[in-house]
C-alpha atoms as a PDB file:
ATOM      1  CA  UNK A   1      67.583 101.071 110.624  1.00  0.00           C
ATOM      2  CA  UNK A   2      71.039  99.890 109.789  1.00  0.00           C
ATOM      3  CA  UNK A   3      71.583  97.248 107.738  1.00  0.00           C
ATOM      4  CA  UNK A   4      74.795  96.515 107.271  1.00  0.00           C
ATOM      5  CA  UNK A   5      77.586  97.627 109.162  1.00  0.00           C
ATOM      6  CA  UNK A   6      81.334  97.720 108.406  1.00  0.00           C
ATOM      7  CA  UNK A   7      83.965  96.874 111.135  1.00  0.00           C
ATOM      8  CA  UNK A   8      87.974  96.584 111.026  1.00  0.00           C
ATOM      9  CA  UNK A   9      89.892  99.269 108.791  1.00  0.00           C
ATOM     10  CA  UNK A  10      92.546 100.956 109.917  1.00  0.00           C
ATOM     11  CA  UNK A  11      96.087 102.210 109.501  1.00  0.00           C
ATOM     12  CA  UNK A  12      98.631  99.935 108.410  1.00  0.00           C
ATOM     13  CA  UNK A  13     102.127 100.084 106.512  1.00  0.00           C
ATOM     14  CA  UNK A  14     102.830  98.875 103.250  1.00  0.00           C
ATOM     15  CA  UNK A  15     103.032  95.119 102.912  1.00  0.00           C
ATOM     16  CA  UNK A  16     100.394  94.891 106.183  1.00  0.00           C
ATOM     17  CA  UNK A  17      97.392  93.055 106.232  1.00  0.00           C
ATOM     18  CA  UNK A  18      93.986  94.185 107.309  1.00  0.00           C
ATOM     19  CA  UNK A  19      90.515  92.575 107.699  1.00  0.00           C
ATOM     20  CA  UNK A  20      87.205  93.533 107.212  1.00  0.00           C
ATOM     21  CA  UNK A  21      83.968  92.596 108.421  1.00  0.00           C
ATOM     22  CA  UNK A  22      80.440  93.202 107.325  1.00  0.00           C
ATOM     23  CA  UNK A  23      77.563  92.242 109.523  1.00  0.00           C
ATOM     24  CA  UNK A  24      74.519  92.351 107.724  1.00  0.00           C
ATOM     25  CA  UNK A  25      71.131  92.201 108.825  1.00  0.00           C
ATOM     26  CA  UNK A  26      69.401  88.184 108.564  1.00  0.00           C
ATOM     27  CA  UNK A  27      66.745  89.279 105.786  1.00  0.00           C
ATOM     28  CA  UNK A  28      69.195  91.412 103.567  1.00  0.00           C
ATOM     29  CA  UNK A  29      72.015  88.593 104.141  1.00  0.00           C
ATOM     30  CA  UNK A  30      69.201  85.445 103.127  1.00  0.00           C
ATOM     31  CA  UNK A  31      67.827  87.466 100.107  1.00  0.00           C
ATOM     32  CA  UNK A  32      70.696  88.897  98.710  1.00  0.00           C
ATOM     33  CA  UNK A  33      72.127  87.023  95.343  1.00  0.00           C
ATOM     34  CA  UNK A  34      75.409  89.014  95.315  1.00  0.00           C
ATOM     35  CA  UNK A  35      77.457  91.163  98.169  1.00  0.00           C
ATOM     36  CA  UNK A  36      80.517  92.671  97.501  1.00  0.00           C
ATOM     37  CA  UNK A  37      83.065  94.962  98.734  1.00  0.00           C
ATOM     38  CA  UNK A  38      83.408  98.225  96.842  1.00  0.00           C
ATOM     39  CA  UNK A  39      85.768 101.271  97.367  1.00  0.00           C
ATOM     40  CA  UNK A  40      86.480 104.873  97.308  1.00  0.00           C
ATOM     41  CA  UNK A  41      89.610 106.826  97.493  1.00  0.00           C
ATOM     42  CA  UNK A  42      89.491 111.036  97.235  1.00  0.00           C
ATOM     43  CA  UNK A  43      88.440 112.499  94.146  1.00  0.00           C
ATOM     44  CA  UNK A  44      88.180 109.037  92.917  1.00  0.00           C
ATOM     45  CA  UNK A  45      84.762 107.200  91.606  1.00  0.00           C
ATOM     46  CA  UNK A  46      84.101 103.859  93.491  1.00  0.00           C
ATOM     47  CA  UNK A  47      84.944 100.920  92.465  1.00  0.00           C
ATOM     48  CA  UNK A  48      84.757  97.388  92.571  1.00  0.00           C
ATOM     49  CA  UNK A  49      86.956  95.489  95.303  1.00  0.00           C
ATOM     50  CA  UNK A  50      85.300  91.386  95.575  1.00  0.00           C
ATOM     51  CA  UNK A  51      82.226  89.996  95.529  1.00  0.00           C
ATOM     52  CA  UNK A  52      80.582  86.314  96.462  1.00  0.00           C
ATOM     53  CA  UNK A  53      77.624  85.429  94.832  1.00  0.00           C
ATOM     54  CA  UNK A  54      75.046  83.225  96.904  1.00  0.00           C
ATOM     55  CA  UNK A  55      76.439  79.843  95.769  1.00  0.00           C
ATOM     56  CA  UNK A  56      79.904  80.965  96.922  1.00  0.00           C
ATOM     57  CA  UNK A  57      81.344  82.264  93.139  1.00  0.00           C
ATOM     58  CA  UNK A  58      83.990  84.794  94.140  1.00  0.00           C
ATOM     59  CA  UNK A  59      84.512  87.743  91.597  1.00  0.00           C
ATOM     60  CA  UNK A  60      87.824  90.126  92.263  1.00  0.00           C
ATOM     61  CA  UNK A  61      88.879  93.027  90.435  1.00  0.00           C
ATOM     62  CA  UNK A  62      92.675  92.536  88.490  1.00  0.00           C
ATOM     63  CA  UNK A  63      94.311  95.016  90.978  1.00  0.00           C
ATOM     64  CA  UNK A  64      93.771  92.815  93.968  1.00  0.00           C
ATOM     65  CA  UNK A  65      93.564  89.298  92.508  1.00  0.00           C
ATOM     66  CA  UNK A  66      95.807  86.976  94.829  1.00  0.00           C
ATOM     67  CA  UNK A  67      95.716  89.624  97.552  1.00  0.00           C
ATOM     68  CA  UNK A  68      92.480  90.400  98.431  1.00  0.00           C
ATOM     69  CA  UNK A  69      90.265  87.512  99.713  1.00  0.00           C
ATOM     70  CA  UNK A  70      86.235  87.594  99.868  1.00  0.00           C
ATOM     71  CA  UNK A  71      84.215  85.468 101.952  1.00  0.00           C
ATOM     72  CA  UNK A  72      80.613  84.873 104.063  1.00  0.00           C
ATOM     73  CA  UNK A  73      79.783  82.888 107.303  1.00  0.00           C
ATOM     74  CA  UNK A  74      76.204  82.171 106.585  1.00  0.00           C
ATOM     75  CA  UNK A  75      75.697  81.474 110.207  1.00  0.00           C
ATOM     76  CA  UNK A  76      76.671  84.856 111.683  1.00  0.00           C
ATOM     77  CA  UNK A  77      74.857  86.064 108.502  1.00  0.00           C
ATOM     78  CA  UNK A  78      78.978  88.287 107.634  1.00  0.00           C
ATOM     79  CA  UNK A  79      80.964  89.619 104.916  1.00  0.00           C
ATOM     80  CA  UNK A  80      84.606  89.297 105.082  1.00  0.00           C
ATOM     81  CA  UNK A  81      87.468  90.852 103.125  1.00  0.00           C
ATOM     82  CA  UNK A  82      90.706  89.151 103.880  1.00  0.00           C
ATOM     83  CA  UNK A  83      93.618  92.263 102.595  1.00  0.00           C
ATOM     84  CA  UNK A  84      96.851  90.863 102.407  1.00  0.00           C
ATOM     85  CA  UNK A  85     100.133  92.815 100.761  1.00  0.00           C
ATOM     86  CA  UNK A  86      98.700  96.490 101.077  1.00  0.00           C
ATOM     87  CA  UNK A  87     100.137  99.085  99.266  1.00  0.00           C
ATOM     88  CA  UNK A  88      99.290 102.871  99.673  1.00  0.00           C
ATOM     89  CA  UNK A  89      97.402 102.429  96.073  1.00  0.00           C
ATOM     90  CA  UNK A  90      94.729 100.524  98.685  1.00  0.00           C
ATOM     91  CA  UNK A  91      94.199 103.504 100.946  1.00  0.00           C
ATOM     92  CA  UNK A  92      90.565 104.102 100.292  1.00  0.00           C
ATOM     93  CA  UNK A  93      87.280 104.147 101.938  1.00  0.00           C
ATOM     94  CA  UNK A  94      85.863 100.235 101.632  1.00  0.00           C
ATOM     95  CA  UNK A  95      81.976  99.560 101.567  1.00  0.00           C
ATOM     96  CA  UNK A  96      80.280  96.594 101.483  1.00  0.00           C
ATOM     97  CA  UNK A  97      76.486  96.249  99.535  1.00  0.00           C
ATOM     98  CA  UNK A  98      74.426  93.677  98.609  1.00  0.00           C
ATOM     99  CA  UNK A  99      71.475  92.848  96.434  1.00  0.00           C
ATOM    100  CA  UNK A 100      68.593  90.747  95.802  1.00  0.00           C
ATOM    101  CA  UNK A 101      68.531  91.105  92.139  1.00  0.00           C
ATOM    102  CA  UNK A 102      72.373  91.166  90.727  1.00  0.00           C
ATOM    103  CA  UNK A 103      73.268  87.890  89.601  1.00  0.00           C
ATOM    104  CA  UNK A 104      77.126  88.708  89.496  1.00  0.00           C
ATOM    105  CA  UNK A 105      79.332  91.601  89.764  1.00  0.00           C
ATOM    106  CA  UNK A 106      80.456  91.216  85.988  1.00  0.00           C
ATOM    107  CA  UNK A 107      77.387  92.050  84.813  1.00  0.00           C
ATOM    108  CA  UNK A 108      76.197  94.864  87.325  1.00  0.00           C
ATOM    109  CA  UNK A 109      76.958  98.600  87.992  1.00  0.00           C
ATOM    110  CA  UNK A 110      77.704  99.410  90.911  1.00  0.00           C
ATOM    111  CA  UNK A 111      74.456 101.773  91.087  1.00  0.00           C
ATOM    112  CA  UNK A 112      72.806  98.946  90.655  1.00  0.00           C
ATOM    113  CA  UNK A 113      73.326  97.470  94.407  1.00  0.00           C
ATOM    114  CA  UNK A 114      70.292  98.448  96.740  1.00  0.00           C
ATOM    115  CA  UNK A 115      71.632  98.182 100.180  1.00  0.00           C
ATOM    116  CA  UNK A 116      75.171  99.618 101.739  1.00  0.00           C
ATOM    117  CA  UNK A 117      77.015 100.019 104.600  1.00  0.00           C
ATOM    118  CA  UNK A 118      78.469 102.983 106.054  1.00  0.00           C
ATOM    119  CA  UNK A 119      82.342 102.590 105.401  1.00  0.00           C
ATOM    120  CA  UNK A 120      85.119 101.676 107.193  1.00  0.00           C
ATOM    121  CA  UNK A 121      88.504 103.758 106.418  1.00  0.00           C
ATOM    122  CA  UNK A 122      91.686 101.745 105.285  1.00  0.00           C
ATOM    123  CA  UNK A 123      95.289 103.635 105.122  1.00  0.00           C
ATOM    124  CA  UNK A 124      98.292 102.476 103.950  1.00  0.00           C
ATOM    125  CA  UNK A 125     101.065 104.012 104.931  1.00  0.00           C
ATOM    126  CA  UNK A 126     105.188 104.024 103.416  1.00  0.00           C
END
């Protein structure tokens, strides 16, 4: 059963924007404290992108502060991830999770989030 599902990556050039989507099933969506959006690029560990916490706290990582914008529609039960002045250091394979346990990203591994989607690919090209 899939869970959560990633839609919009892409190829763009540098200075492009991209955006992402998450749908996530209603019960993961209504129990989860924290989602995020996480990412891997080859031979790299993952790594934290954004993530909203249930009352709307936004968390970002330095390397895309003032770029990168997370948000939820709780109606349509979605993760977004608004990426705005890409560079190729962005190219990377972009997840989103969630939990029902993590109160915020600053104090959780990245281990420690139960459910995840499949991953959409984002490119950045010069």
């Amino acid at each position: 059963q899939v869970q959560m599902v990633e839609s919009g990556g892409g190829s763009v050039e540098v200075g492009g924007s991209l955006s992402l989507s998450c749908t996530v099933s209603p019960a993961i969506y209504r129990s989860s404290s924290c989602m995020g959006w996480f990412r891997q690029a080859p031979g790299q560990e993952r790594e934290a992108v954004a993530a909203i916490e249930r009352d709307g706290t936004t968390t970002y990582a330095d390397v895309v502060k003032g770029r990168f914008t997370v948000s939820k529609d709780n109606a349509k039960t979605t993760l977004y991830l608004q990426m705005n002045s890409l560079t190729p250091e962005d190219t990377a394979m972009y997840y989103c999770a969630a939990d029902n346990t993590i109160a915020t990203l600053e104090r959780a591994a990245i281990a420690d989030f139960a459910f995840w989607g499949q991953g959409t690919q984002v490119t950045v090209s010069s």
